[in-house]
C-alpha atoms as a PDB file:
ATOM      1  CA  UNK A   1      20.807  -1.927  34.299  1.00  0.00           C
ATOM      2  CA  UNK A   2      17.396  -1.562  36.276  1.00  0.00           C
ATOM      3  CA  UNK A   3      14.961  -4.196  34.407  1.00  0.00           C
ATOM      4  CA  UNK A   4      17.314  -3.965  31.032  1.00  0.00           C
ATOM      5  CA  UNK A   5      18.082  -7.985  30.101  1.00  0.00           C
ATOM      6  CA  UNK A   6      21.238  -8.691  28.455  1.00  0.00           C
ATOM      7  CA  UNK A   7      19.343  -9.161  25.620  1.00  0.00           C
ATOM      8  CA  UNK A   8      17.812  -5.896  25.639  1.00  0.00           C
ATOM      9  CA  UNK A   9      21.075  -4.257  26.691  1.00  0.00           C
ATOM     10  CA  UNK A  10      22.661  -3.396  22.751  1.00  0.00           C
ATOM     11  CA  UNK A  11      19.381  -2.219  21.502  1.00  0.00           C
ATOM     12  CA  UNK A  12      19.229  -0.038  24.543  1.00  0.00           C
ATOM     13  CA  UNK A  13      22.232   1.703  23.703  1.00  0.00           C
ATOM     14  CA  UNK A  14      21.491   2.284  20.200  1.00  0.00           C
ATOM     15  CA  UNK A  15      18.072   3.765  21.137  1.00  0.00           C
ATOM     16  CA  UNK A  16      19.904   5.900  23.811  1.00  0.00           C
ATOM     17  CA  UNK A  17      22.519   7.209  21.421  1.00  0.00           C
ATOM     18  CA  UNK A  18      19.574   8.128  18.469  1.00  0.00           C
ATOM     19  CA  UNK A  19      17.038   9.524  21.092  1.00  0.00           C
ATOM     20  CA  UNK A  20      20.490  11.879  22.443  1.00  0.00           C
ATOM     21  CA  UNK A  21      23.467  11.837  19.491  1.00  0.00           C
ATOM     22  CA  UNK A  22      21.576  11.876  16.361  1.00  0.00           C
ATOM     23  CA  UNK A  23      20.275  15.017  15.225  1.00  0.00           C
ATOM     24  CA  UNK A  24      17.990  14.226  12.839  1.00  0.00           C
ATOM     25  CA  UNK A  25      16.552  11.653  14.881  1.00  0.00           C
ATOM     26  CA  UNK A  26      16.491  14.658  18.121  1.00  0.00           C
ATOM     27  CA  UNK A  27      14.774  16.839  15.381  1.00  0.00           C
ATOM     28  CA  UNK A  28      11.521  14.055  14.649  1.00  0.00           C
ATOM     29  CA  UNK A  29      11.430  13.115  18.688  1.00  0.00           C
ATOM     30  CA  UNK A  30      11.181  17.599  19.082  1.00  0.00           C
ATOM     31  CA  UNK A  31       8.458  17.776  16.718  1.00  0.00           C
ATOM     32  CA  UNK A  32       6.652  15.031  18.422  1.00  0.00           C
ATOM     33  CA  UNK A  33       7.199  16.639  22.163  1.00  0.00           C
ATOM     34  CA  UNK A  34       5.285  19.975  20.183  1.00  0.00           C
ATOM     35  CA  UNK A  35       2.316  18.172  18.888  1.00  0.00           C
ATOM     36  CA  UNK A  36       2.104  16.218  22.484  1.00  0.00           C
ATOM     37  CA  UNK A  37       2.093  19.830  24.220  1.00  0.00           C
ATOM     38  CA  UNK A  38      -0.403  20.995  21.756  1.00  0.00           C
ATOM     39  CA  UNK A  39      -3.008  18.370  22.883  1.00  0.00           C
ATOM     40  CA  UNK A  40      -3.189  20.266  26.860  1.00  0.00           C
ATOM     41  CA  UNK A  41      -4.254  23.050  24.966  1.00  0.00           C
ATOM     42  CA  UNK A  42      -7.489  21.611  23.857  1.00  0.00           C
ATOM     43  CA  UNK A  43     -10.442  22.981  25.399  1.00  0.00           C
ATOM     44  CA  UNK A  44     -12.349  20.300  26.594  1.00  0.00           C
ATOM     45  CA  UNK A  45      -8.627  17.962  27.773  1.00  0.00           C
ATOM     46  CA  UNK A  46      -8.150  17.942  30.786  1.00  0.00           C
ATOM     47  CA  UNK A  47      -6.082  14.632  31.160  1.00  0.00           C
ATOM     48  CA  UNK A  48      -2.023  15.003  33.558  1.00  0.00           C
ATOM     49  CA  UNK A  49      -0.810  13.335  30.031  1.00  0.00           C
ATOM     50  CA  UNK A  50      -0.734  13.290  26.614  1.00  0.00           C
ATOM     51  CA  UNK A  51       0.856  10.979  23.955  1.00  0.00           C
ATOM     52  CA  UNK A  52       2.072  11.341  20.129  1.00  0.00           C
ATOM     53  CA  UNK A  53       3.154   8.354  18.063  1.00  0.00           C
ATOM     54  CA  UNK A  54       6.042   8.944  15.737  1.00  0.00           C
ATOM     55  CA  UNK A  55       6.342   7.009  12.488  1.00  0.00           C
ATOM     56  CA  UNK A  56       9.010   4.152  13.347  1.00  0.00           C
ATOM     57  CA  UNK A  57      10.637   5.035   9.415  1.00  0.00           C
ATOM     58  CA  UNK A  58      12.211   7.595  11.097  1.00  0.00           C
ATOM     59  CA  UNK A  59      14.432   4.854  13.153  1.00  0.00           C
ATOM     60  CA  UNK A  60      14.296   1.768  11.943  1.00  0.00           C
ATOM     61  CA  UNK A  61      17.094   2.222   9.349  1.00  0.00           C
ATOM     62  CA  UNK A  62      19.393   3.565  11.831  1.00  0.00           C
ATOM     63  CA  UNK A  63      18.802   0.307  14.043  1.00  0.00           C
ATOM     64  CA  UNK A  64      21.027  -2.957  13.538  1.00  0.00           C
ATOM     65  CA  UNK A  65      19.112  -5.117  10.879  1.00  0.00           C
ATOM     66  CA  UNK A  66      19.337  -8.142  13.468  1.00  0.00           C
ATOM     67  CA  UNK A  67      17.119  -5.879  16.097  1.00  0.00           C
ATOM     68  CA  UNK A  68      14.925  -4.160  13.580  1.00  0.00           C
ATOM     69  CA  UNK A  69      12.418  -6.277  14.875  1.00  0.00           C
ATOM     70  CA  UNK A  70      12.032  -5.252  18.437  1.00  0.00           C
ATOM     71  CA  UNK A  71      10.937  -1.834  17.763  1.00  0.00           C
ATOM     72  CA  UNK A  72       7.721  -1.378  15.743  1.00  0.00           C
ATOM     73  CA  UNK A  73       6.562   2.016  17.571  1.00  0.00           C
ATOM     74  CA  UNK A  74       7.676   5.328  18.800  1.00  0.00           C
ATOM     75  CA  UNK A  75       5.448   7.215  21.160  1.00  0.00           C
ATOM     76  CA  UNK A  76       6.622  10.325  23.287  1.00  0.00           C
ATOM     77  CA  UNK A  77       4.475  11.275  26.239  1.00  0.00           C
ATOM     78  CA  UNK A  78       4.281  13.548  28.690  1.00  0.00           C
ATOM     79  CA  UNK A  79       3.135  13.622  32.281  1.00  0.00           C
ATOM     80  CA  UNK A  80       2.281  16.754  34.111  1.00  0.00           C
ATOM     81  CA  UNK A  81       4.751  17.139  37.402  1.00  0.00           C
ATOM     82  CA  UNK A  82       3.806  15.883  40.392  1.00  0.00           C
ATOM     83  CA  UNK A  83       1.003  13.470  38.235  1.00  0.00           C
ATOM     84  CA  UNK A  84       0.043   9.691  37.849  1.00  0.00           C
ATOM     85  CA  UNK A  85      -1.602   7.699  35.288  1.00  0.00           C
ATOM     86  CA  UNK A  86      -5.319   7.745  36.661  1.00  0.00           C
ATOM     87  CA  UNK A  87      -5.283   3.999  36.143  1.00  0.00           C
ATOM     88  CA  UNK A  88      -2.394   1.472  35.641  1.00  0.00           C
ATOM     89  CA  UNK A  89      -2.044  -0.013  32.080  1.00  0.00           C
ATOM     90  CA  UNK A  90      -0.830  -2.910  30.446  1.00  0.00           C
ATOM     91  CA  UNK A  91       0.595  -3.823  26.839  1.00  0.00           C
ATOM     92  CA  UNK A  92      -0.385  -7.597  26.962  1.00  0.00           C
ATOM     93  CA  UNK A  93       1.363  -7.734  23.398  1.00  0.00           C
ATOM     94  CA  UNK A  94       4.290  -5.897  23.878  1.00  0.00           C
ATOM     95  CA  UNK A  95       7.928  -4.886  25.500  1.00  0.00           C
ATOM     96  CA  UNK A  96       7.984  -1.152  26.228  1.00  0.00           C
ATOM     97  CA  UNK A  97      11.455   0.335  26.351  1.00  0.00           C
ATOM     98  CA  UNK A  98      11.221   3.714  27.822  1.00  0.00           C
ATOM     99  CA  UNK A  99      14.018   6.331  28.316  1.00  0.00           C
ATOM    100  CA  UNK A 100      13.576   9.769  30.194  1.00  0.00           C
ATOM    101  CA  UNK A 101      14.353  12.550  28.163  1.00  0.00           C
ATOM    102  CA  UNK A 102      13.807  15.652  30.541  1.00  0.00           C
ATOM    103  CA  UNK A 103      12.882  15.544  34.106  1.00  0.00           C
ATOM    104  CA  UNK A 104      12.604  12.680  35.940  1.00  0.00           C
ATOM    105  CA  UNK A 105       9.699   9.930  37.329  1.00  0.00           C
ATOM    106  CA  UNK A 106       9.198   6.455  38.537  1.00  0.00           C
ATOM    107  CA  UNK A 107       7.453   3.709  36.644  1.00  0.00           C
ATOM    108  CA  UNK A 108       5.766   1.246  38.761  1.00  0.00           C
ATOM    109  CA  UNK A 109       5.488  -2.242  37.193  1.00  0.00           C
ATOM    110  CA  UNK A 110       3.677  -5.466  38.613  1.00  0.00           C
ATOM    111  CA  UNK A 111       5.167  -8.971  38.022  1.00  0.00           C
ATOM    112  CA  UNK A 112       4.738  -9.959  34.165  1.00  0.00           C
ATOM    113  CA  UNK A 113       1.679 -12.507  33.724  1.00  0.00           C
ATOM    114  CA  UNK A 114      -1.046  -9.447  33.732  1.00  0.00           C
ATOM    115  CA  UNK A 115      -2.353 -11.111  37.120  1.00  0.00           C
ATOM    116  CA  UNK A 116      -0.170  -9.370  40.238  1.00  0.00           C
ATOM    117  CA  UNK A 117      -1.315  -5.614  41.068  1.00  0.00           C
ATOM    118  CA  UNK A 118       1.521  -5.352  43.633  1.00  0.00           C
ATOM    119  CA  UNK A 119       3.750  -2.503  42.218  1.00  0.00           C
ATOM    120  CA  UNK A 120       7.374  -1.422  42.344  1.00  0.00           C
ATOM    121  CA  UNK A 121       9.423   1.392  41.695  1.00  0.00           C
ATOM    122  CA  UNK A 122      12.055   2.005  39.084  1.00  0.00           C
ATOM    123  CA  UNK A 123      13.018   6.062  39.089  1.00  0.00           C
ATOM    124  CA  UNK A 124      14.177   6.943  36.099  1.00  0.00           C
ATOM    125  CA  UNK A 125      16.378  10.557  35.197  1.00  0.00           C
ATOM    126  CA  UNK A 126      17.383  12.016  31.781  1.00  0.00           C
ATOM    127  CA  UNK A 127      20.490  12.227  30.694  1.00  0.00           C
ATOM    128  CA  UNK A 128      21.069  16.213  31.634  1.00  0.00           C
ATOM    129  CA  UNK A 129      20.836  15.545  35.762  1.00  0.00           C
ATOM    130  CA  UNK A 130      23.728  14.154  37.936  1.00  0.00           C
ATOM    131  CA  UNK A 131      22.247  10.447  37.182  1.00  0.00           C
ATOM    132  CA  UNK A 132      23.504  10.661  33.763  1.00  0.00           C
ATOM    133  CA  UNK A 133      24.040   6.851  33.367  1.00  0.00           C
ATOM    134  CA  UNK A 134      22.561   5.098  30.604  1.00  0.00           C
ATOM    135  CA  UNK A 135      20.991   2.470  33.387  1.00  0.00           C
ATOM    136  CA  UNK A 136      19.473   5.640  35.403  1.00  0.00           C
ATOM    137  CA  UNK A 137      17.954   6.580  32.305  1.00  0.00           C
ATOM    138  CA  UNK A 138      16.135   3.507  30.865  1.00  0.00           C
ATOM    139  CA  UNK A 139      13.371   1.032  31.681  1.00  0.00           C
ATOM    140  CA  UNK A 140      12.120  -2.215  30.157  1.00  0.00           C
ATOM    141  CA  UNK A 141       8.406  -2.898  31.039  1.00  0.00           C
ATOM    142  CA  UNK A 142       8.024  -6.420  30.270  1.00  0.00           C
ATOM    143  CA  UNK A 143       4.837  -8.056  27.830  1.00  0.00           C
ATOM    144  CA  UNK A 144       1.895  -8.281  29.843  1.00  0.00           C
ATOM    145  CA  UNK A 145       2.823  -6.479  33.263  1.00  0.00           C
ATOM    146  CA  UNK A 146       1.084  -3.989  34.259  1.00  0.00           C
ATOM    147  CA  UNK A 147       2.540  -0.890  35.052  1.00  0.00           C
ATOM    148  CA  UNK A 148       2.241   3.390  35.679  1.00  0.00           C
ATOM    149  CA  UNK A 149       4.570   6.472  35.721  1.00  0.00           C
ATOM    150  CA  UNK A 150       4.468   8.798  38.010  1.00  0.00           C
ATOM    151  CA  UNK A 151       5.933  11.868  37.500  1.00  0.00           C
ATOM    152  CA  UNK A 152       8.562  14.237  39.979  1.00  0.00           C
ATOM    153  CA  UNK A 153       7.409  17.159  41.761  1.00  0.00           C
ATOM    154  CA  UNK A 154       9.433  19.472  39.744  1.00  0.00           C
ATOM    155  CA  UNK A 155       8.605  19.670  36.245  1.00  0.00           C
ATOM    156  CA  UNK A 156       6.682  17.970  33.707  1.00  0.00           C
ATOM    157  CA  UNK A 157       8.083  14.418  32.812  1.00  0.00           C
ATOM    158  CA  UNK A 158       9.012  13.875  28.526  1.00  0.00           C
ATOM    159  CA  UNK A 159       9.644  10.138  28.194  1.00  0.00           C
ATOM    160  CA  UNK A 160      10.033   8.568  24.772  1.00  0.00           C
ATOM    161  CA  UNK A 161       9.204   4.596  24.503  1.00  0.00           C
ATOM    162  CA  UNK A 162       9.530   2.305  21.935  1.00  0.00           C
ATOM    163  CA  UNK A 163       7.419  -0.654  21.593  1.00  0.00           C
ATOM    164  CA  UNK A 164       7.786  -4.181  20.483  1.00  0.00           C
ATOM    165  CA  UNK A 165       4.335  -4.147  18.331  1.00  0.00           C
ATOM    166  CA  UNK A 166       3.469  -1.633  15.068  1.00  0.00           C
ATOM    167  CA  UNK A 167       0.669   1.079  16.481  1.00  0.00           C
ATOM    168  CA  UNK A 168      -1.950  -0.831  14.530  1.00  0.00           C
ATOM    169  CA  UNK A 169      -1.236  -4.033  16.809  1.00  0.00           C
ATOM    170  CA  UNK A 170      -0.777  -2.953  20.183  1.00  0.00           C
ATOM    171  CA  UNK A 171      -3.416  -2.564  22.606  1.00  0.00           C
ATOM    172  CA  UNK A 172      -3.403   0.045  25.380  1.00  0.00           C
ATOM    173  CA  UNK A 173      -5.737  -1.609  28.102  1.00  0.00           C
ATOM    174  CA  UNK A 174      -6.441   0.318  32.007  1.00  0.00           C
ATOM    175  CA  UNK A 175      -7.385  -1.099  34.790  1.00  0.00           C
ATOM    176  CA  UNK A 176     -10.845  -0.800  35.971  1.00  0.00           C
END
């Protein structure tokens, strides 16, 4: 798996089976894709992307007790086809485990340490295109490595991450 550590690998799959196999869990990530698409309506937004956190109760029952842990936040986000992050970001307190969920996109990470700006590319697919793999579908941005998605010329990009830190720790930081 692209950027997916052995470590990481189990948790992976049981994210990938609740974001695609569980229904009630498909129903929460739906509702959060709605009030995401609801923000580009907003008069004065004008941003390619827009976020919505989703309350990590909803998950972390379903997740083995032993990796509860490593996922404290649920954010789905969408980026307008054919659109980059204006500025790259960093999480300098946590991992951010991010699976496509319809159409496709690179994220371009640096080298952890929060120093490097020279990027690479990791394109990522959802499950529904000929790349169905669970490896062509994931990627692991490392603490402190900063990083930015672009998104595929032919539709908008949903993505739904999960993040090491609760949304009252982690800190969203952009590059100048």
């Amino acid at each position: 798996m692209p950027k997916v550590s052995r470590s990481d690998e189990a948790l992976v799959e049981q994210l990938h089976s609740l974001v695609f196999s569980d229904s009630k869990s498909r129903e929460v990530i739906d509702m959060g894709f709605k009030e995401a698409l609801a923000i580009f309506e907003g008069p004065d937004y004008s941003l390619p992307y827009s976020s919505y956190n989703i309350p990590i109760s909803h998950f972390s029952d379903k997740i083995a007790e032993e990796q509860q842990g490593m996922v404290n936040l649920c954010r789905v986000f969408i980026l307008r086809a054919g659109c980059k992050m204006p500025r790259p970001e960093i999480h300098r307190n946590s991992i951010q485990r991010l699976v496509s969920f319809r159409g496709e996109g690179t994220i371009f990470s640096a080298t952890p340490g929060g120093i490097d700006m020279t990027f690479n590319g990791c394109q990522i697919v959802s499950p529904d295109s000929n790349e169905s793999s669970i490896e062509k579908n994931w990627d692991v941005v490392p603490m402190n490595t900063w990083h930015f998605p672009v998104a595929g010329d032919n539709e908008d990009w949903f993505t739904v991450t999960f993040h090491s830190v609760p949304e009252a720790e982690i800190v969203d930081e952009y590059a100048e």
